[in-house]
PDB file of N, CA and C in Angstrom:
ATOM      1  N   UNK A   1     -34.541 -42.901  40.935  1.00  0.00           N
ATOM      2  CA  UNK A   1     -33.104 -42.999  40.708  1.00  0.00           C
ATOM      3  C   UNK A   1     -32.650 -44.410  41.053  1.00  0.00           C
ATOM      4  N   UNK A   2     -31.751 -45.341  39.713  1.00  0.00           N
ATOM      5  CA  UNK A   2     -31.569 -46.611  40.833  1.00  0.00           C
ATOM      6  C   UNK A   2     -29.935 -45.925  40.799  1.00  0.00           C
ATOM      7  N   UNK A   3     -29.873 -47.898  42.009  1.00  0.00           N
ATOM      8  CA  UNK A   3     -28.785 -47.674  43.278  1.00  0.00           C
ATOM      9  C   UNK A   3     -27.949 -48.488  42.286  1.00  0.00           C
ATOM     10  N   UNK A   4     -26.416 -48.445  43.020  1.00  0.00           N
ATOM     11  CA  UNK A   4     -25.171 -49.360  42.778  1.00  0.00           C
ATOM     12  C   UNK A   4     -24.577 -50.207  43.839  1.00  0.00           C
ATOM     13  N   UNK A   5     -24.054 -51.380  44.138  1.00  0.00           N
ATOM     14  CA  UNK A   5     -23.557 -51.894  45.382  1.00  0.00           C
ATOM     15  C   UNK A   5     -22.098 -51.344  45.624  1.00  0.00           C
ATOM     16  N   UNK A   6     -21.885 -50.772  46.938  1.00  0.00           N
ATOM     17  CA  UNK A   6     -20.669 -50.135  47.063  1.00  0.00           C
ATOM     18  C   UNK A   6     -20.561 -50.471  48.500  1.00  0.00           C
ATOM     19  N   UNK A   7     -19.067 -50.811  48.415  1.00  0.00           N
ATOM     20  CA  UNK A   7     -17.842 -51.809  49.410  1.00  0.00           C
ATOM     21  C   UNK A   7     -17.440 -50.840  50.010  1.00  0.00           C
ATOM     22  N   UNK A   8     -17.045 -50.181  51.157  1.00  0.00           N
ATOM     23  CA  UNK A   8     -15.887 -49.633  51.211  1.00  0.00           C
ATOM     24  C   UNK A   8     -14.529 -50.299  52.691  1.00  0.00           C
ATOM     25  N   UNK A   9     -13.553 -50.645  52.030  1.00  0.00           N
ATOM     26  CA  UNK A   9     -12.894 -51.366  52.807  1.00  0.00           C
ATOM     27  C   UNK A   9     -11.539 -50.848  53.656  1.00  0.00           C
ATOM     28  N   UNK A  10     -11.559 -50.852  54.836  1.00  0.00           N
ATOM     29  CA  UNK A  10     -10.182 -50.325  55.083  1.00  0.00           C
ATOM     30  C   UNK A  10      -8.874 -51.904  55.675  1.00  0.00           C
ATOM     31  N   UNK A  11      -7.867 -51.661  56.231  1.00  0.00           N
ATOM     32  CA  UNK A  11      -7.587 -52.383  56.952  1.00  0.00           C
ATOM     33  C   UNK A  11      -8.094 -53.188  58.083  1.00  0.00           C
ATOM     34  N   UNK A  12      -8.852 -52.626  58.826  1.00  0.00           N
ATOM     35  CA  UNK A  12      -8.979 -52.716  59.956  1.00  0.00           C
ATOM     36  C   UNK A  12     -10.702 -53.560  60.082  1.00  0.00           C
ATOM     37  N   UNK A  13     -11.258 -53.132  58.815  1.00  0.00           N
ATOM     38  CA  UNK A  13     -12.876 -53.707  58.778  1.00  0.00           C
ATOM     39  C   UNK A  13     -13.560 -53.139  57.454  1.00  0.00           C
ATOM     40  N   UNK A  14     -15.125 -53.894  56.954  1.00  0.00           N
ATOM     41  CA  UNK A  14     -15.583 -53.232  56.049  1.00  0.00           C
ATOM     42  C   UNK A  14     -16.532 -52.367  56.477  1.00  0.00           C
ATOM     43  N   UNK A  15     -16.178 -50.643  56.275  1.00  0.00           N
ATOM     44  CA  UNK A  15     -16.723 -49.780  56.657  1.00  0.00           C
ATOM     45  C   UNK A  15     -18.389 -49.467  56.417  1.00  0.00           C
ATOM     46  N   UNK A  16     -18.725 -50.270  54.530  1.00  0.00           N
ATOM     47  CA  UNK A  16     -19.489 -49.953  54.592  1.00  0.00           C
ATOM     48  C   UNK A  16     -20.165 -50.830  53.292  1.00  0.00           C
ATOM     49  N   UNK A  17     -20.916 -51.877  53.156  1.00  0.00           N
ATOM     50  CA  UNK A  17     -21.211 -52.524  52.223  1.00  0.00           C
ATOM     51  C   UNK A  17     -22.600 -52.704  51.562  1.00  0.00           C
ATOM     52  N   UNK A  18     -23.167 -51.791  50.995  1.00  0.00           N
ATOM     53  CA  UNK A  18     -24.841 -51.451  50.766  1.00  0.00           C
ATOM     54  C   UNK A  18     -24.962 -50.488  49.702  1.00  0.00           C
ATOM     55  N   UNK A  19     -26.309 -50.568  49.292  1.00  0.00           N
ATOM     56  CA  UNK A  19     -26.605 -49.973  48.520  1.00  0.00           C
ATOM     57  C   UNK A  19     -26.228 -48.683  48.581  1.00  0.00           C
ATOM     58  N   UNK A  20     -25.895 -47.228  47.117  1.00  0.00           N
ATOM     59  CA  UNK A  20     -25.705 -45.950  47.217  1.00  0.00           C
ATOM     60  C   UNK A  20     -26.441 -45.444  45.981  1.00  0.00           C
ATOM     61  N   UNK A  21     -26.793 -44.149  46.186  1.00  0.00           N
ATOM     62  CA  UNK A  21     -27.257 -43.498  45.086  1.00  0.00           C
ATOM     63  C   UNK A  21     -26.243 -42.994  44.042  1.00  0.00           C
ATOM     64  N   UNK A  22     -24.949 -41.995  44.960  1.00  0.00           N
ATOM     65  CA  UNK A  22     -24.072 -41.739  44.121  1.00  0.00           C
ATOM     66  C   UNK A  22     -22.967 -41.686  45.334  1.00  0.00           C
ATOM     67  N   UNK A  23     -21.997 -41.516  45.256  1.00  0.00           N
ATOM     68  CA  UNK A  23     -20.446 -41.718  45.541  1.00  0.00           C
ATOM     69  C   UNK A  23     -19.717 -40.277  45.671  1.00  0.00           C
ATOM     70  N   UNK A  24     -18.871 -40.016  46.204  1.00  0.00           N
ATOM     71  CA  UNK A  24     -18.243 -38.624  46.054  1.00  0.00           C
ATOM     72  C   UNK A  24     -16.970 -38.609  46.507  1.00  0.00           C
ATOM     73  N   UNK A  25     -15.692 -39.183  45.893  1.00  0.00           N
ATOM     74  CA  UNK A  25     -14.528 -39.483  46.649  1.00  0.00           C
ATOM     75  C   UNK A  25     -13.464 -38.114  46.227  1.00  0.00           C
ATOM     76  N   UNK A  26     -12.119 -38.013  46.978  1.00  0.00           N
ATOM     77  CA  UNK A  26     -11.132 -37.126  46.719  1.00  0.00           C
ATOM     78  C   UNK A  26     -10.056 -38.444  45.651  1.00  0.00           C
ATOM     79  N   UNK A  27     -10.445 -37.933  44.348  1.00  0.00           N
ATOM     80  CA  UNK A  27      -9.448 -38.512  43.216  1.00  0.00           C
ATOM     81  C   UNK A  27      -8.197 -37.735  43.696  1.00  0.00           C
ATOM     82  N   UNK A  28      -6.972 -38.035  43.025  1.00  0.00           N
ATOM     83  CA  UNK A  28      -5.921 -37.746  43.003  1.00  0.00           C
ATOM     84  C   UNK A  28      -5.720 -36.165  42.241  1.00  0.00           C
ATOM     85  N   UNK A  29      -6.744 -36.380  40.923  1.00  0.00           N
ATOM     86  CA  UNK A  29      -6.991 -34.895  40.425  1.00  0.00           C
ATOM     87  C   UNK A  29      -7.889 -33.680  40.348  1.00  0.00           C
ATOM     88  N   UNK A  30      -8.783 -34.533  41.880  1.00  0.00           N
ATOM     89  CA  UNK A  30     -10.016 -33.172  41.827  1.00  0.00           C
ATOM     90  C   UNK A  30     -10.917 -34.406  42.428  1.00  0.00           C
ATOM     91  N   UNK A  31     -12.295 -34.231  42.888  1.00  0.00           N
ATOM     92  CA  UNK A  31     -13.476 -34.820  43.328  1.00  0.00           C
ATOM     93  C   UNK A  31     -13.826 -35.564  42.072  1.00  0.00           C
ATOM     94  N   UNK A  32     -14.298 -36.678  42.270  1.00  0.00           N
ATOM     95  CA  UNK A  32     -15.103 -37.831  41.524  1.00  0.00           C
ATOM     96  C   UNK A  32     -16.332 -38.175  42.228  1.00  0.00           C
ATOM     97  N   UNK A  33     -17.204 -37.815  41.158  1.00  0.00           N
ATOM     98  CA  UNK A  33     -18.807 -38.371  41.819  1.00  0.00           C
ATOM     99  C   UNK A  33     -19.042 -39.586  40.652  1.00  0.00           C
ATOM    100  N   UNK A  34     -19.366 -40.438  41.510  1.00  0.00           N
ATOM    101  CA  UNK A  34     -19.787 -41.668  40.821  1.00  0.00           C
ATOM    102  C   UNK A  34     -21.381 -41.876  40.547  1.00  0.00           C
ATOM    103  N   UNK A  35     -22.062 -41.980  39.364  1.00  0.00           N
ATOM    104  CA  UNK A  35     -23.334 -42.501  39.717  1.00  0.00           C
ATOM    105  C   UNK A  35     -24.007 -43.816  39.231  1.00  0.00           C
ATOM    106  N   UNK A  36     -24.891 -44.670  39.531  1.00  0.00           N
ATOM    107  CA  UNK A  36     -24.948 -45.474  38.794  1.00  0.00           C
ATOM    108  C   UNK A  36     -24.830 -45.722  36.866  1.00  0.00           C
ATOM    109  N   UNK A  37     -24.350 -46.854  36.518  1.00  0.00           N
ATOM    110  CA  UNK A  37     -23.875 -47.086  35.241  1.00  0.00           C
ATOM    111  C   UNK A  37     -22.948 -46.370  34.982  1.00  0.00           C
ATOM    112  N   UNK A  38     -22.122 -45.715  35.492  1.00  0.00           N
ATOM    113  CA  UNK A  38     -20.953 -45.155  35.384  1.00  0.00           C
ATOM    114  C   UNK A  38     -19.761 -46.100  34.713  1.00  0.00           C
ATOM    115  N   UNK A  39     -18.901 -45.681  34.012  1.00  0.00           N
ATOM    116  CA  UNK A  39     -17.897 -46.030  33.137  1.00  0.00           C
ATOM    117  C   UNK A  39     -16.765 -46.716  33.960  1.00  0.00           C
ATOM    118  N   UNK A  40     -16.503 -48.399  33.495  1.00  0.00           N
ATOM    119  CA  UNK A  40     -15.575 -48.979  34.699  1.00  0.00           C
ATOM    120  C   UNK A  40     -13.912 -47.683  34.500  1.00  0.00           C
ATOM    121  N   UNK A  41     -13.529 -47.764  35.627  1.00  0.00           N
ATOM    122  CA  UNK A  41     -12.528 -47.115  36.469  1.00  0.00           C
ATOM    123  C   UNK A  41     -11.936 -47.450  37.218  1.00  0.00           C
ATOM    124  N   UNK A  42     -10.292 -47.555  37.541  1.00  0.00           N
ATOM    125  CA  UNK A  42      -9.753 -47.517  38.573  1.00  0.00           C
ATOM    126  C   UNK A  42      -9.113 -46.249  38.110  1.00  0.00           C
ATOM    127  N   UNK A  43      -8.998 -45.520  40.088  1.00  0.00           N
ATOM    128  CA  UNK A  43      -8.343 -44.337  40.082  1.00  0.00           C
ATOM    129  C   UNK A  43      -7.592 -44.507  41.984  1.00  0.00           C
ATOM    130  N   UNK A  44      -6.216 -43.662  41.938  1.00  0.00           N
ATOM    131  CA  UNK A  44      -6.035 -43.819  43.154  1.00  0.00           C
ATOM    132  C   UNK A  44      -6.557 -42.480  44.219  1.00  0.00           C
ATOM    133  N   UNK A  45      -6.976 -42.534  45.408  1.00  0.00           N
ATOM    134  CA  UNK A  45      -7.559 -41.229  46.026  1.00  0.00           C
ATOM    135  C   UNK A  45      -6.700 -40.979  46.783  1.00  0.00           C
ATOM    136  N   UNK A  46      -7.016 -39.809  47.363  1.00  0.00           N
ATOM    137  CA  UNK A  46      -5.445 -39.135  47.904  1.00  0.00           C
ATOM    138  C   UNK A  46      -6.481 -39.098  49.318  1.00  0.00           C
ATOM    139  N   UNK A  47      -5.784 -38.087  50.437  1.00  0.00           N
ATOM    140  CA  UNK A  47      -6.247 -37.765  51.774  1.00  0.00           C
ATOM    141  C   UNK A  47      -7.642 -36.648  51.542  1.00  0.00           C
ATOM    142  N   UNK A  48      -8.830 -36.962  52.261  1.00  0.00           N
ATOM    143  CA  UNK A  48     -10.066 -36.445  51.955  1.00  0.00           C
ATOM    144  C   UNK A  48     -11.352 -37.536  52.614  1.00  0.00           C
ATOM    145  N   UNK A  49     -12.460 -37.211  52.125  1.00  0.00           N
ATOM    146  CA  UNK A  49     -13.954 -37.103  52.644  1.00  0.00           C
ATOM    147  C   UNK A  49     -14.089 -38.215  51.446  1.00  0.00           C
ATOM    148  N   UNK A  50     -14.892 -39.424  51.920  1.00  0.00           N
ATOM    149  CA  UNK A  50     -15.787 -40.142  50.719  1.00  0.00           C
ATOM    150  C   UNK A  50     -16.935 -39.284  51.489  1.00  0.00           C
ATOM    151  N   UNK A  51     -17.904 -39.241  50.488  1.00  0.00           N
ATOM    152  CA  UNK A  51     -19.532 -38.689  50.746  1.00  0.00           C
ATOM    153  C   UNK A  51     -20.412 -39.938  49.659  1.00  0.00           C
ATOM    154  N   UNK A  52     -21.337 -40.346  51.103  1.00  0.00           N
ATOM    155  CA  UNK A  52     -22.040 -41.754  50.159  1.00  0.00           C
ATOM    156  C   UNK A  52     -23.351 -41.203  50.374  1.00  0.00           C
ATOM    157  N   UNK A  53     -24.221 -40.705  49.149  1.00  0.00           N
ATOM    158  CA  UNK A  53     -25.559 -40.548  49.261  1.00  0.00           C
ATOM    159  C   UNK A  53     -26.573 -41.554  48.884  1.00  0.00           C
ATOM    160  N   UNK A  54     -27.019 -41.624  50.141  1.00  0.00           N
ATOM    161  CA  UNK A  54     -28.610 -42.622  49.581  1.00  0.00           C
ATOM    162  C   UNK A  54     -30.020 -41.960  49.900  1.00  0.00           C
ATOM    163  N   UNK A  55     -30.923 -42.671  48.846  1.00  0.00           N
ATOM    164  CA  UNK A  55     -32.180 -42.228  49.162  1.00  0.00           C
ATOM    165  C   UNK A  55     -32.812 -42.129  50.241  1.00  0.00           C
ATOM    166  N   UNK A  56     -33.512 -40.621  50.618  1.00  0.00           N
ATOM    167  CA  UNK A  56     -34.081 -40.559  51.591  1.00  0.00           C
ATOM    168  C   UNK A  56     -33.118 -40.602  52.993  1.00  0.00           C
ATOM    169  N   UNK A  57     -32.005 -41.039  53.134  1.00  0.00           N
ATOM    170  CA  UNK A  57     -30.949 -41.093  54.590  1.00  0.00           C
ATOM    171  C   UNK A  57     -30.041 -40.089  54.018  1.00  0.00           C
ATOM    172  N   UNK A  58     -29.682 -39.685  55.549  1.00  0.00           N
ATOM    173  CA  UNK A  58     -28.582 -38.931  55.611  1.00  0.00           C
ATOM    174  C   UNK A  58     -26.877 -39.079  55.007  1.00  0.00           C
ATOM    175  N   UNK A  59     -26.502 -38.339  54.259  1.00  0.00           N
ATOM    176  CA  UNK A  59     -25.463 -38.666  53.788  1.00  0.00           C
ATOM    177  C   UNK A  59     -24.254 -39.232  54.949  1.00  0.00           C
ATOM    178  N   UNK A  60     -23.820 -40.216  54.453  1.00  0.00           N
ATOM    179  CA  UNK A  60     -22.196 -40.638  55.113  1.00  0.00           C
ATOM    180  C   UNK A  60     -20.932 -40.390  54.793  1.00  0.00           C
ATOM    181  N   UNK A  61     -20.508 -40.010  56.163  1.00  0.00           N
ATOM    182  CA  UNK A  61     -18.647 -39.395  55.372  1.00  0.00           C
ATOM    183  C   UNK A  61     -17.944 -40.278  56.065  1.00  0.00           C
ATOM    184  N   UNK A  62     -16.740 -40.915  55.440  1.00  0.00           N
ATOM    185  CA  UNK A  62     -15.352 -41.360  55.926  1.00  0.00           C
ATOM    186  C   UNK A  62     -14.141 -40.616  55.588  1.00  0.00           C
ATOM    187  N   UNK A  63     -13.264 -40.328  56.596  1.00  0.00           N
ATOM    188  CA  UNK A  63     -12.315 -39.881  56.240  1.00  0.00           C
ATOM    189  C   UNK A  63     -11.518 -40.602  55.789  1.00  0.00           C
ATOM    190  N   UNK A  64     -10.540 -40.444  54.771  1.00  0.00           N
ATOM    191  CA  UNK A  64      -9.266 -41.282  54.457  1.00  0.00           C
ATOM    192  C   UNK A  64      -8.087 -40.853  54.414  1.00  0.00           C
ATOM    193  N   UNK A  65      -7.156 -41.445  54.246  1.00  0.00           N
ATOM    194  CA  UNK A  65      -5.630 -40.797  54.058  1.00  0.00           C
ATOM    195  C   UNK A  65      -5.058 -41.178  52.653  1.00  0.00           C
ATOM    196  N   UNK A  66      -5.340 -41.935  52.050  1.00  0.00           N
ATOM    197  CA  UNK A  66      -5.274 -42.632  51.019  1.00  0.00           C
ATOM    198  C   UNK A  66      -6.006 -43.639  50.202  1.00  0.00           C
ATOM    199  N   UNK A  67      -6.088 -44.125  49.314  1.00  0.00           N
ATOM    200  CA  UNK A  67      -6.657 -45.639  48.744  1.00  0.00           C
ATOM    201  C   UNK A  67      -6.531 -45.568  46.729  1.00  0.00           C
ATOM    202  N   UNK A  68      -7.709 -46.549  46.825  1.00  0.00           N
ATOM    203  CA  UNK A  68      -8.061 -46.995  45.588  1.00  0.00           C
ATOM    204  C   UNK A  68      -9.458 -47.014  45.330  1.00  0.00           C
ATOM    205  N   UNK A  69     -10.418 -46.437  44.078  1.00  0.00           N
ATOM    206  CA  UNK A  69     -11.926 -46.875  43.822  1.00  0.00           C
ATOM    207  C   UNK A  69     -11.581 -47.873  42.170  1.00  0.00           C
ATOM    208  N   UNK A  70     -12.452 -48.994  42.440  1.00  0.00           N
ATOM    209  CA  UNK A  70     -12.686 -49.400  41.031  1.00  0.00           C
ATOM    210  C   UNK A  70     -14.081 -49.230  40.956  1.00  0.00           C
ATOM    211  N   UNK A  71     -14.012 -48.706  39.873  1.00  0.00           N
ATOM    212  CA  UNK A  71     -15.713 -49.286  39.249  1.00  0.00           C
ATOM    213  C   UNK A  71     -16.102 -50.075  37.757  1.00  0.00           C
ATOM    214  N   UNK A  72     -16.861 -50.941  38.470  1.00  0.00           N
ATOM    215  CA  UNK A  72     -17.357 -52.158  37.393  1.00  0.00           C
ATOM    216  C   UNK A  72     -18.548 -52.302  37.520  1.00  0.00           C
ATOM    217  N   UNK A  73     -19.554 -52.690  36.506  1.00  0.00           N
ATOM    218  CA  UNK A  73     -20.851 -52.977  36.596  1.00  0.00           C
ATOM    219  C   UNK A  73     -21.610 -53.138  37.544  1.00  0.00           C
ATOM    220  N   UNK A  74     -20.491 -54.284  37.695  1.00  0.00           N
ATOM    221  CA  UNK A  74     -20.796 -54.749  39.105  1.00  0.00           C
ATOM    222  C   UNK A  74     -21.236 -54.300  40.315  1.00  0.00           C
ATOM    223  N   UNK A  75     -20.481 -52.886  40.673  1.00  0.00           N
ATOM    224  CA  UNK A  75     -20.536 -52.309  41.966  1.00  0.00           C
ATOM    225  C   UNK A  75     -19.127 -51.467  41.535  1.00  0.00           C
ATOM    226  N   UNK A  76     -18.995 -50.561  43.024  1.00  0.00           N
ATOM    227  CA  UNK A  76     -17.710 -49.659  43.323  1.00  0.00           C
ATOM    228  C   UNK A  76     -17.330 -50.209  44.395  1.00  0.00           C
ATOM    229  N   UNK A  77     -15.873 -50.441  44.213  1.00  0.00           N
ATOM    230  CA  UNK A  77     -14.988 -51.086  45.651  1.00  0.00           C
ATOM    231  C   UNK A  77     -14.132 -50.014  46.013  1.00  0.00           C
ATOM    232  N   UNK A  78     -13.935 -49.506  47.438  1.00  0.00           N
ATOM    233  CA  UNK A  78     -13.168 -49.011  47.855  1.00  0.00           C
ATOM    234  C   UNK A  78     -12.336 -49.109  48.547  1.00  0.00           C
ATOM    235  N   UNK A  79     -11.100 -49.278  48.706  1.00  0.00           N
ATOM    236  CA  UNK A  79      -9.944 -50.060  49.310  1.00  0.00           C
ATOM    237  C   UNK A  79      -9.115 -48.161  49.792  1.00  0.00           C
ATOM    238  N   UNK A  80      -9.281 -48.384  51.288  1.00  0.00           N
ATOM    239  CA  UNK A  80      -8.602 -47.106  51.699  1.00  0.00           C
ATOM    240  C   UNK A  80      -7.964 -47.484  53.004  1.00  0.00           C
ATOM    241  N   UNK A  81      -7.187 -46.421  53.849  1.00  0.00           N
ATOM    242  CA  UNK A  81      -6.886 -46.246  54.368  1.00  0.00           C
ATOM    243  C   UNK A  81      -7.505 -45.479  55.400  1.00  0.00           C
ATOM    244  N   UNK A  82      -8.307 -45.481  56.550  1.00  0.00           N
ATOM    245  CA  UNK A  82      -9.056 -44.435  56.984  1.00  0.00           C
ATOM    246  C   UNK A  82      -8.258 -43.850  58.067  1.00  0.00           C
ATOM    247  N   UNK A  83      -8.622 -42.500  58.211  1.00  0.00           N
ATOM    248  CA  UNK A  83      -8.401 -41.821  59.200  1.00  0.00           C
ATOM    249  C   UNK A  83      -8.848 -42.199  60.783  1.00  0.00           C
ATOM    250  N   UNK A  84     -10.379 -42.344  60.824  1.00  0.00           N
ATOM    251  CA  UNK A  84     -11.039 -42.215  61.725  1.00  0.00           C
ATOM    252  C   UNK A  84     -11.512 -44.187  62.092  1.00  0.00           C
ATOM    253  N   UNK A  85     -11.410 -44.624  63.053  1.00  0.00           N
ATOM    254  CA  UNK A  85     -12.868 -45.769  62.996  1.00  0.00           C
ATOM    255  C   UNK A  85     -13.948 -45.226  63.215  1.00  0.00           C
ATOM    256  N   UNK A  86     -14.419 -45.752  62.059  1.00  0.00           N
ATOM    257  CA  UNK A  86     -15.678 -45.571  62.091  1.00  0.00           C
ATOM    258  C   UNK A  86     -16.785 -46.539  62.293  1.00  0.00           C
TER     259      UNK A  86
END
């Protein structure tokens, strides 16, 4: 399976900037799983769980209260608001 580079940024620090297999954020209209080569996107996310899966490691959760995902070729940026420091 390949990977995508994914940002995730809050105010306060960047939570999390490395490789992912796939993505799993709270969209505004239901869950969005992102996987690589995925179709560019911006969407805004509401209060909820990102879930970042990578190969072989344990999945990672951040909580948020709000934000933004874009996705571009490039990578997925996530610009949120978090609940928790993490």
């Amino acid at each position: 399976m390949s990977s995508f580079n994914l940002t995730v940024i809050t105010p306060e620090k960047i939570v999390y900037d490395a490789k992912a297999d796939m993505v799993v954020v709270p969209g505004k209209e239901g869950e969005l799983g992102i996987l690589p080569r995925h179709i560019p996107l911006i969407s805004v996310l509401k209060k909820g769980e990102i879930k970042i899966k990578r190969k072989e490691k344990e999945e990672k959760k951040i909580e948020i209260e709000k934000g933004f995902i874009k996705v571009e070729k490039k990578g997925v940026e996530i610009l949120a608001q978090s609940t928790v420091n993490s």
